[in-house]
Protein backbone atom coordinates (compact mmCIF):
# COMPACT_ATOMS: atom_id res chain seq x y z
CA UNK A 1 36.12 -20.88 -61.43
CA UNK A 2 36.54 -23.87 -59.38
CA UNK A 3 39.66 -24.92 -60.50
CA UNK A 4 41.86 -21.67 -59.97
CA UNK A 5 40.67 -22.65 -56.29
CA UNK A 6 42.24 -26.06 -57.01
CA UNK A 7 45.02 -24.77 -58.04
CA UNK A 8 45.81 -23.13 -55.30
CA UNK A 9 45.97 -26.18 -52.85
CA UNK A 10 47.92 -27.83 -54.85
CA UNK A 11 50.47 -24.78 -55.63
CA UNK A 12 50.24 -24.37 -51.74
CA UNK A 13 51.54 -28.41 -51.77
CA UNK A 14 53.69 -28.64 -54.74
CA UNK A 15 54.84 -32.14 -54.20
CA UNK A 16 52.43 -32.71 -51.35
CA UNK A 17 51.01 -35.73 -53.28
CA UNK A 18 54.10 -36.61 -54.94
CA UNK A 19 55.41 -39.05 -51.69
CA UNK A 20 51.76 -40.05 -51.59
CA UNK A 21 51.93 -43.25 -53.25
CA UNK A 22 50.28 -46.70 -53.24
CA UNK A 23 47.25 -48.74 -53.33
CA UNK A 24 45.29 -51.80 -55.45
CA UNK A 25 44.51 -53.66 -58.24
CA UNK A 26 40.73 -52.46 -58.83
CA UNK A 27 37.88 -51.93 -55.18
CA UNK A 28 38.10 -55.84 -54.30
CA UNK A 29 38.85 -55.92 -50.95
CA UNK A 30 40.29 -59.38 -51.25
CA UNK A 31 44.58 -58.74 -51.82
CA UNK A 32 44.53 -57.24 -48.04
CA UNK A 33 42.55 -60.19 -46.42
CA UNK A 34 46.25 -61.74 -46.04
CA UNK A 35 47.32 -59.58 -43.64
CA UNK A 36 47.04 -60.25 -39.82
CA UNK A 37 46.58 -56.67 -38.29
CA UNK A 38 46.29 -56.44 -34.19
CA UNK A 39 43.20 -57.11 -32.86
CA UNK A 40 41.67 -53.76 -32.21
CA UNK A 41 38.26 -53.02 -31.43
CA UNK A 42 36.18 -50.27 -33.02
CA UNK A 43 33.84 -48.44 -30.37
CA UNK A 44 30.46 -49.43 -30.24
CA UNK A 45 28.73 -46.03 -29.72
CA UNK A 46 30.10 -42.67 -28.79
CA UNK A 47 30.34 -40.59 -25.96
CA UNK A 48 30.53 -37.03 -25.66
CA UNK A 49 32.40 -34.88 -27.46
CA UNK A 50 36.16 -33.95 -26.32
CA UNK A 51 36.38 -29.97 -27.45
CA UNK A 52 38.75 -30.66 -29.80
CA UNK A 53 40.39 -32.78 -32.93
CA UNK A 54 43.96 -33.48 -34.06
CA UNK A 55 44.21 -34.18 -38.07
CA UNK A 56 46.64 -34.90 -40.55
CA UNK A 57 45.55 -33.91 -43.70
CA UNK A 58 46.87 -33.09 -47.22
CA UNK A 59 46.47 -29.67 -48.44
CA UNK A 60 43.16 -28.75 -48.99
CA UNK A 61 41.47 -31.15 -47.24
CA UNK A 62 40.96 -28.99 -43.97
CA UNK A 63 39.78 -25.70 -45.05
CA UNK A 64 39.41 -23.32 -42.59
CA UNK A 65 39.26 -19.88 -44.44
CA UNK A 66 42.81 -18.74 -43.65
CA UNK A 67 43.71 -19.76 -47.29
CA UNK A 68 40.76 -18.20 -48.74
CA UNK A 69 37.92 -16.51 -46.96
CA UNK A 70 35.47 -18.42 -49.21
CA UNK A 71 36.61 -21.76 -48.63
CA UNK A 72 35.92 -23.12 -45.46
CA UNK A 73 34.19 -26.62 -43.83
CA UNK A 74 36.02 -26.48 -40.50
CA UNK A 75 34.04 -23.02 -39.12
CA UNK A 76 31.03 -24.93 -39.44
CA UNK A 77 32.12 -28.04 -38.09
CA UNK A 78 33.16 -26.57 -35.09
CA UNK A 79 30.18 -24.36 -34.36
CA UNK A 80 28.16 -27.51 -34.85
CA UNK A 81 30.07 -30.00 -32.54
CA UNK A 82 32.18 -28.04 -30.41
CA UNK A 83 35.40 -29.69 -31.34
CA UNK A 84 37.96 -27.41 -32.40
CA UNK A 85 40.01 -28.42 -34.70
CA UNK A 86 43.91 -28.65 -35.18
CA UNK A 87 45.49 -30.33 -38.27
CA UNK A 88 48.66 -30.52 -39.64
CA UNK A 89 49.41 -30.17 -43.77
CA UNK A 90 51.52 -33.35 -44.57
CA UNK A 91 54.10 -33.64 -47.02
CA UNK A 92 54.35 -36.76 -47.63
CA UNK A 93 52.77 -40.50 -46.75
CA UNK A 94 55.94 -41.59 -44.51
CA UNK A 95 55.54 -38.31 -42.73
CA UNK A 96 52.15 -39.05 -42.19
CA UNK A 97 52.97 -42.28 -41.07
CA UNK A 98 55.63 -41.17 -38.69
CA UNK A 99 52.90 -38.66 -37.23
CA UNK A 100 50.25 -41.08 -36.32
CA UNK A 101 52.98 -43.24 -34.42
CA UNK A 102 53.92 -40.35 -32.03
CA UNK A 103 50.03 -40.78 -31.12
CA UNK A 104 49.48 -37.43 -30.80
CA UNK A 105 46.91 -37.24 -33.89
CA UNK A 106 43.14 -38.55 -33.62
CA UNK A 107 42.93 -38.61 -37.78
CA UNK A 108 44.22 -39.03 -41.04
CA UNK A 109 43.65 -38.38 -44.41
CA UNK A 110 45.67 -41.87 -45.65
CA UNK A 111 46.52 -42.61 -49.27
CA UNK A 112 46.50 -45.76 -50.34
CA UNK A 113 50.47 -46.43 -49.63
CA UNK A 114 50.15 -45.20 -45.72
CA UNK A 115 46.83 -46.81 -45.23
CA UNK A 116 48.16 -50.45 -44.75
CA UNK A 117 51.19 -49.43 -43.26
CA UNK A 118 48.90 -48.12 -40.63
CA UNK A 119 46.87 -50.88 -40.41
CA UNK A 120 49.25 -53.60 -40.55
CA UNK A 121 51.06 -51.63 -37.49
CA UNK A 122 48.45 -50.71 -35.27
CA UNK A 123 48.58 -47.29 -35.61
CA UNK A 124 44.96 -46.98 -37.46
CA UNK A 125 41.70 -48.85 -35.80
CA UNK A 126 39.36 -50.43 -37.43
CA UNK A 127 35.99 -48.12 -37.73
CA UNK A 128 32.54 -48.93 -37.10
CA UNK A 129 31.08 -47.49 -39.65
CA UNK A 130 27.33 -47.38 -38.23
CA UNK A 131 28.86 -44.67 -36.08
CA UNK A 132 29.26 -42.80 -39.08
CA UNK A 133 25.42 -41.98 -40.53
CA UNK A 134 27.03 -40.73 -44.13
CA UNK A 135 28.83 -44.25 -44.78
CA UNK A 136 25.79 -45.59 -45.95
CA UNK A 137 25.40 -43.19 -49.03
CA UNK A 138 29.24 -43.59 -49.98
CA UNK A 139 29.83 -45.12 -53.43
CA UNK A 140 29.78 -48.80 -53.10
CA UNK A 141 32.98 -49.02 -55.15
CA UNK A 142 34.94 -47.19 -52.54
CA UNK A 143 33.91 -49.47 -49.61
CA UNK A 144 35.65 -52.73 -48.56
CA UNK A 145 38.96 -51.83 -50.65
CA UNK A 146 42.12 -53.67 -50.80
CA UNK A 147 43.64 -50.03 -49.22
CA UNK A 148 41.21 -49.61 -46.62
CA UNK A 149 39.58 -53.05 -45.21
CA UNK A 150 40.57 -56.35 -43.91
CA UNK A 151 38.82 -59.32 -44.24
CA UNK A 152 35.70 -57.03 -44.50
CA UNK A 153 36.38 -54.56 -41.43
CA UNK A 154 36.97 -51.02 -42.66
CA UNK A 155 39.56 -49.30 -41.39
CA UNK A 156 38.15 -46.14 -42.27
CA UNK A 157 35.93 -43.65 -44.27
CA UNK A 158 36.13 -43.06 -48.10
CA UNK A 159 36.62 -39.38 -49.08
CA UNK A 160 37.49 -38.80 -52.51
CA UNK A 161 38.67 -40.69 -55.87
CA UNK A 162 40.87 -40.13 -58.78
CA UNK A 163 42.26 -41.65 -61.44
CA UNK A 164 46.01 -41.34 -63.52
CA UNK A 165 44.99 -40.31 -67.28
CA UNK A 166 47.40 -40.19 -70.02
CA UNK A 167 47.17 -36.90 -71.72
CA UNK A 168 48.21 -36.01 -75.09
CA UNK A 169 48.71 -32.73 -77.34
CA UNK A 170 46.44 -33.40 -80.14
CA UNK A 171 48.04 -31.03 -82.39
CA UNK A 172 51.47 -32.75 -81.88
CA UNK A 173 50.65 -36.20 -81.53
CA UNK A 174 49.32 -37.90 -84.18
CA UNK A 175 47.59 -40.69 -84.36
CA UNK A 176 45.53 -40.31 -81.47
CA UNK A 177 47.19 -42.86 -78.69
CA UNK A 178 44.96 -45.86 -77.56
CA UNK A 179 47.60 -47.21 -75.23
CA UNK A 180 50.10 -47.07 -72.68
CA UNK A 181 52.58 -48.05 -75.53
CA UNK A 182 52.61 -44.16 -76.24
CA UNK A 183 54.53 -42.97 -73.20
CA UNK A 184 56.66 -46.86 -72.91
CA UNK A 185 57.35 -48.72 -75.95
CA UNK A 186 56.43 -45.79 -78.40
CA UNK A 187 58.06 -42.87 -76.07
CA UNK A 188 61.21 -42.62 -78.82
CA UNK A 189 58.98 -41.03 -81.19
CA UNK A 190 58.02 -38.24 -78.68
CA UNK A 191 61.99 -37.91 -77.23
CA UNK A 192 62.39 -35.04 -75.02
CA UNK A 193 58.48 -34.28 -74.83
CA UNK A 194 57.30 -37.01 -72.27
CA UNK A 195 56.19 -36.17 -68.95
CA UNK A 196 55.87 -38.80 -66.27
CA UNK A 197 54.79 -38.97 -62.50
CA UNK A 198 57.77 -38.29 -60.58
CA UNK A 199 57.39 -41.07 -57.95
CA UNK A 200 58.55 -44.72 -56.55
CA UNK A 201 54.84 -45.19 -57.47
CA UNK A 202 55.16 -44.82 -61.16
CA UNK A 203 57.08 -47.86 -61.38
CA UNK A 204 53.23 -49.55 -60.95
CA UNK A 205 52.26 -47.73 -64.32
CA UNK A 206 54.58 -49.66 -66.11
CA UNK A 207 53.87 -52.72 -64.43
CA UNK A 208 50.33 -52.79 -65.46
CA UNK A 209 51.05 -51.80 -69.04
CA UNK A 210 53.41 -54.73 -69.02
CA UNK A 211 50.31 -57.27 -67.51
CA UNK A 212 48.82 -56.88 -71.45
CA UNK A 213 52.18 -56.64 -73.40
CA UNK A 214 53.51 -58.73 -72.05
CA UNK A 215 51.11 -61.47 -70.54
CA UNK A 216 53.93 -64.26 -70.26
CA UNK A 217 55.26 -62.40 -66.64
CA UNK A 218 51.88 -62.89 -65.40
CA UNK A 219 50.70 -60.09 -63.54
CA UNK A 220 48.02 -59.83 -61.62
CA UNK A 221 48.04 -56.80 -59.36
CA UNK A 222 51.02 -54.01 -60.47
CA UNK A 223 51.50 -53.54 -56.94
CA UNK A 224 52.12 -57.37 -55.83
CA UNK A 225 55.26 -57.93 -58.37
CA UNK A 226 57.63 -60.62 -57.52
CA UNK A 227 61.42 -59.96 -58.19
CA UNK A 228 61.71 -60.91 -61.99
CA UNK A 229 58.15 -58.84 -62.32
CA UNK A 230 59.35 -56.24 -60.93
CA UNK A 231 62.72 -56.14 -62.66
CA UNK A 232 60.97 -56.05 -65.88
CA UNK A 233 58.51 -53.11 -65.01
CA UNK A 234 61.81 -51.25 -63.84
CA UNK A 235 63.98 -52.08 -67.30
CA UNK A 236 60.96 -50.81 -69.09
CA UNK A 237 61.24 -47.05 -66.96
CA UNK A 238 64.84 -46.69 -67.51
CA UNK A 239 64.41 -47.42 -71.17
CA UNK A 240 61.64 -44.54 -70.96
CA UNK A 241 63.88 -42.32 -69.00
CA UNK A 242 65.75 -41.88 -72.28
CA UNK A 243 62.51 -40.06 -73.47
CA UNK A 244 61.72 -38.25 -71.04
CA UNK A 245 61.50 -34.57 -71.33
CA UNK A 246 60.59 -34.09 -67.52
CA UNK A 247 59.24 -35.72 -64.65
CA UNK A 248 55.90 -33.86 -62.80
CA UNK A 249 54.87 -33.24 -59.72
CA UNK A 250 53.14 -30.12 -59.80
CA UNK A 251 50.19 -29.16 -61.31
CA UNK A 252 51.14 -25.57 -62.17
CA UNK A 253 54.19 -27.00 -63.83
CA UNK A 254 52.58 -29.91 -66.07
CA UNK A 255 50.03 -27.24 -67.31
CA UNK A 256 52.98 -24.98 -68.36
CA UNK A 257 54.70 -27.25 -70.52
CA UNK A 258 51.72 -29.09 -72.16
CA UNK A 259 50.51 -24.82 -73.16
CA UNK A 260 54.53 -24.36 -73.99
CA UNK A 261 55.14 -27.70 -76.16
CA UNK A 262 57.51 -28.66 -73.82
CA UNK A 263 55.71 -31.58 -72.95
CA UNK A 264 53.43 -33.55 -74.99
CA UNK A 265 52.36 -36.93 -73.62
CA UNK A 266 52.30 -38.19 -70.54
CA UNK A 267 50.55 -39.33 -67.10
CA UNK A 268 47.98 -36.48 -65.46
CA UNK A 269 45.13 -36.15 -63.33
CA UNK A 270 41.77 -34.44 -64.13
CA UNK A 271 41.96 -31.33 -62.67
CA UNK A 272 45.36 -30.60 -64.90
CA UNK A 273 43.92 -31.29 -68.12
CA UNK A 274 40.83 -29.62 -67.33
CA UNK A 275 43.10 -26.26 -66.16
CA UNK A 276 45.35 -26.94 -69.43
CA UNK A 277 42.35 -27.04 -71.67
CA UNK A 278 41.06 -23.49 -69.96
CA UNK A 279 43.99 -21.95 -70.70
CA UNK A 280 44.63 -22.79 -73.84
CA UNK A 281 46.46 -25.99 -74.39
CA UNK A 282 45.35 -28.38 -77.29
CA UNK A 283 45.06 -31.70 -75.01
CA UNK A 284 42.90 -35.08 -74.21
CA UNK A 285 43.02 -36.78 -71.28
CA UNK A 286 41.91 -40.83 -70.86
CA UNK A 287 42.23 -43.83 -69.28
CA UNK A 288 43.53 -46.27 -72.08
CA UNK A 289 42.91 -49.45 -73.20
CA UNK A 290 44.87 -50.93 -70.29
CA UNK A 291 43.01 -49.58 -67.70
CA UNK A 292 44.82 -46.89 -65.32
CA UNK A 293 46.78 -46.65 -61.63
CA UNK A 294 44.56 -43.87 -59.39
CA UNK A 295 44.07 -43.29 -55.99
CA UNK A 296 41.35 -43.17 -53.22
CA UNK A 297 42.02 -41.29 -50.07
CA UNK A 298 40.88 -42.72 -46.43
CA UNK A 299 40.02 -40.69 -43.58
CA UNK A 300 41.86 -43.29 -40.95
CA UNK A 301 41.21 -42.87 -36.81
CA UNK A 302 44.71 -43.52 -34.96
CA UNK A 303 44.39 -46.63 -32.03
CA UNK A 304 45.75 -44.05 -30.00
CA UNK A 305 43.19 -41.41 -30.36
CA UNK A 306 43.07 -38.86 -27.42
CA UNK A 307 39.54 -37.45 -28.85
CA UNK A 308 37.78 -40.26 -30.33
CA UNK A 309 34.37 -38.91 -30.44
CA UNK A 310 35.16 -35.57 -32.14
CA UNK A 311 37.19 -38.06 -34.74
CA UNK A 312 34.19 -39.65 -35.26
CA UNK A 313 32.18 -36.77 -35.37
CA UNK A 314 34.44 -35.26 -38.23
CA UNK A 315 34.86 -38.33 -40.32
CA UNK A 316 30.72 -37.88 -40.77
CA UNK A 317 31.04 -34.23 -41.51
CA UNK A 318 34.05 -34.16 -44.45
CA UNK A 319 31.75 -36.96 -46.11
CA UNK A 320 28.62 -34.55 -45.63
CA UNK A 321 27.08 -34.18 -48.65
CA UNK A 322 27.73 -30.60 -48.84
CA UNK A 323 31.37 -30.32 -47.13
CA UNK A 324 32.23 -33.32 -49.45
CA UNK A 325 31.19 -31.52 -52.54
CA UNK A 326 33.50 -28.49 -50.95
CA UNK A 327 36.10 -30.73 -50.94
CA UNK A 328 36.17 -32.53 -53.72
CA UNK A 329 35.87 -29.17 -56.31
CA UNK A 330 38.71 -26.98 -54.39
CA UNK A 331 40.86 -31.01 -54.74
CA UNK A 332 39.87 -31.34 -57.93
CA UNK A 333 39.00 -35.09 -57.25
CA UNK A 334 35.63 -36.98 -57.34
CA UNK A 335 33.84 -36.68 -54.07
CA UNK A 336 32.99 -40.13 -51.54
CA UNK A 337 29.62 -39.43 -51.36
CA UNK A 338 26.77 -40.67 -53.89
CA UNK A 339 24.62 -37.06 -52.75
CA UNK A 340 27.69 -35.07 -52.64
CA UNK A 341 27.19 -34.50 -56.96
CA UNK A 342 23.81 -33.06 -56.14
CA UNK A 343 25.84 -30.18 -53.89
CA UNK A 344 28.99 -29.22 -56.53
CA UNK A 345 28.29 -25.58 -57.73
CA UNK A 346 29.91 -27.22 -61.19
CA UNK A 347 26.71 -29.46 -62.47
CA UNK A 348 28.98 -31.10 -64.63
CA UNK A 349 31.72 -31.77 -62.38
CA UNK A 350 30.52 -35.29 -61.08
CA UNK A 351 30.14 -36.12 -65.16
CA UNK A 352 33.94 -34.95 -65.59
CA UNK A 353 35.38 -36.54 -63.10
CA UNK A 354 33.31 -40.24 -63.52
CA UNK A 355 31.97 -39.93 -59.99
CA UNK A 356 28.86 -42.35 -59.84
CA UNK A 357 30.68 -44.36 -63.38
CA UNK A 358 31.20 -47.89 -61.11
CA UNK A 359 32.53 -49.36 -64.69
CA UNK A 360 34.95 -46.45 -65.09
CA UNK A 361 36.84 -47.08 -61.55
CA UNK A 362 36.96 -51.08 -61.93
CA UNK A 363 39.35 -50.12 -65.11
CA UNK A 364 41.12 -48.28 -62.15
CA UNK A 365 43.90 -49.90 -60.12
CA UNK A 366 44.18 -47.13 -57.19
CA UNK A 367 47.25 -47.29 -55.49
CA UNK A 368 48.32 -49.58 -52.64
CA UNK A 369 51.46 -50.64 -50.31
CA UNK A 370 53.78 -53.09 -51.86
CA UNK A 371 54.65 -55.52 -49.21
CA UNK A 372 57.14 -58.82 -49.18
CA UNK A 373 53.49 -60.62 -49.18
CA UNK A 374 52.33 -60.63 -52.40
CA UNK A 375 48.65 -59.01 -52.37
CA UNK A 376 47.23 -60.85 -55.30
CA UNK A 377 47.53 -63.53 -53.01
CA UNK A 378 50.15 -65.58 -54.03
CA UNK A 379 52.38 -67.96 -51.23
CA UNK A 380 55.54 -69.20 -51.78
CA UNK A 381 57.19 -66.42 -53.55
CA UNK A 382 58.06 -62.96 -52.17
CA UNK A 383 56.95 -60.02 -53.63
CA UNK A 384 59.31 -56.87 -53.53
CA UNK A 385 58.31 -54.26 -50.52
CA UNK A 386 58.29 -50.57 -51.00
CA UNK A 387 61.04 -49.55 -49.79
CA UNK A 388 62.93 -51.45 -52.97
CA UNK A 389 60.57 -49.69 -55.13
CA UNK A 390 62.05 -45.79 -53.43
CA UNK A 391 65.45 -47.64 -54.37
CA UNK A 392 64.62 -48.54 -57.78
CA UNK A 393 63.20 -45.46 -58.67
CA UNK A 394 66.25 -43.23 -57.98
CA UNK A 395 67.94 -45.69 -60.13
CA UNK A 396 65.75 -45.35 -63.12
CA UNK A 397 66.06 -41.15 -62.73
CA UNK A 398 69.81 -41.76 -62.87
């Protein structure tokens, strides 16, 4: 079963994913065309191969059988190329920020929240992605992002796709929820039995829930929120906090108290629900009528890469048709790669996860860095940076 192998990345990463934060409104590439990164120069062809790669990854990314004999994309990668590779499980998106600085990495596996960080610094170089043959058959929605271009240079390879679902116990929760309203406006009515994403992030859930409520604060992007924007979104999650039964971020804990009754509504990600449902819990998982935040990982190549060419060489193999099918199944996440569904041992696991559904990822705002410039493009007003949001959110937990 696919997803006990999930599981047991993510149990191996507990809050791996929790720091992980950030990224856009929607795949235009458009809200990061503001920034000015240093001009840096992608290669124009490669040379040979170095012997060896240094990657930051999150767990279960970089499988190399020591986990479990019967996962494992590195062996082959290194038989085939000769670059043997070294990577380090990160635990957050600062710490993998404050790895690439130290230069001592060639690669990253960049959420959404590190990606422009790393771009706006220097520390990530823009790719050329004709270096990479298996960029041309990535999903078109995943290319050009406001996470992972600027002004239409990429600034790295697409590897896998999610989205945040709000899940509900249908036994216990009655009517069925359409909305966000359920776990915001509506949490009093589920007291003590809401779960929530326990992150700075989360603060962008409520922000686009409060774009439709409440249309007169006029937002545009929930990650581009100017101070009386973001003020609101922040009222709303202390008024939730009220409700809240527990805040998530692991897997094996979610899935226990949706089964237990503990919890029963709040934020999730595919491959919970899916585990819940196996094992017995009475739930649904959706995006609602709002739309939903998600994220898109980036495999990033640092400016100061000491083995370029083997960087190069495994940004084409993790989005392999094959090794990104690996990948994406033992994540739990959809895979990068339009052939990769064609490879999952699961025939219905591009289907469950809305893999090649363009429609269902443009209701999708994956996660991106809030920065004092306000990505939805706005001038004369400053939008509030991250590091407010990390504030704010150990406010709203009390």
């Amino acid at each position: 079963m696919r997803l006990t192998r999930t599981l047991k990345a993510a149990a191996a990463a507990a809050a791996l994913l929790l720091a992980a934060a950030c990224d856009s409104s929607g795949s235009g590439g458009s809200p990061a065309s503001g920034l000015n990164p240093p001009d840096l120069k992608a290669p124009t062809k490669l040379g040979r191969t170095e012997g060896q790669v240094n990657l930051i990854a999150w767990a279960g990314y970089v499988e190399d059988g020591s986990n479990d004999p019967k996962v494992d994309w590195v062996s082959g990668f290194e038989k085939q190329t000769g670059c043997q590779v070294h990577s380090k499980v990160a635990a957050s998106s600062d710490e993998m920020v404050k790895l690439m600085k130290t230069g001592e990495y060639d690669a990253v596996s960049a959420s959404g929240d590190a990606s422009l960080r790393l771009i706006a610094s220097g520390d990530a170089a823009p790719v050329n992605t004709s270096l990479v043959p298996n960029y041309k058959d990535i999903f078109s929605g995943l290319k050009n992002g406001a996470w992972n271009s600027v002004k239409g240079r990429m600034y790295g390879i697409p590897h896998g796709r999610g989205a945040n679902l709000l899940m509900y116990n249908t036994a216990k929760v009655n009517p069925a929820p359409t909305s966000w309203s359920a776990v915001f406006d509506d949490a009093a009515r589920y007291k003590g039995h809401v779960t929530a994403y326990d992150s700075p992030i989360y603060i962008a859930d409520a922000a686009l829930y409060l774009k439709v409520a409440r249309p007169e604060l006029k937002i545009k992007d929930p990650y581009a929120l100017d101070q009386k924007q973001f003020d609101a979104a922040v009222a709303l999650l202390k008024k939730q906090n009220g409700d809240i039964g527990e805040y998530w971020g692991d897997y094996l804990k979610e899935v226990s108290a949706f089964k237990s009754g503990d919890s029963v509504i709040g934020t999730t990600w595919q491959v919970i629900a899916s585990l819940a449902a196996d094992e017995g819990a009475r739930v649904k998982a959706f995006v609602p009528k709002e739309g939903s935040t998600g994220w898109s990982d980036t495999w990033m190549v640092s400016a100061k890469a000491k083995h370029p060419n083997c960087a190069y060489k495994w940004l084409d193999w993790i989005v392999s048709p094959k090794v990104n099918a690996q990948v994406a199944e033992y994540f739990g996440e959809a895979p990068a790669n339009s052939k990769a569904c064609a490879e999952t041992s699961d025939k219905n696991f591009c289907t469950t996860y809305h893999a090649s559904d363009e429609g269902y990822w443009k209701n999708i705002a994956f996660w991106n860095t809030p920065i004092e410039q306000c990505l939805d493009g706005r001038t004369g007003v400053r939008c509030v940076p991250y590091a407010k949001w990390v504030q704010a959110w150990t406010e709203i937990k009390g």
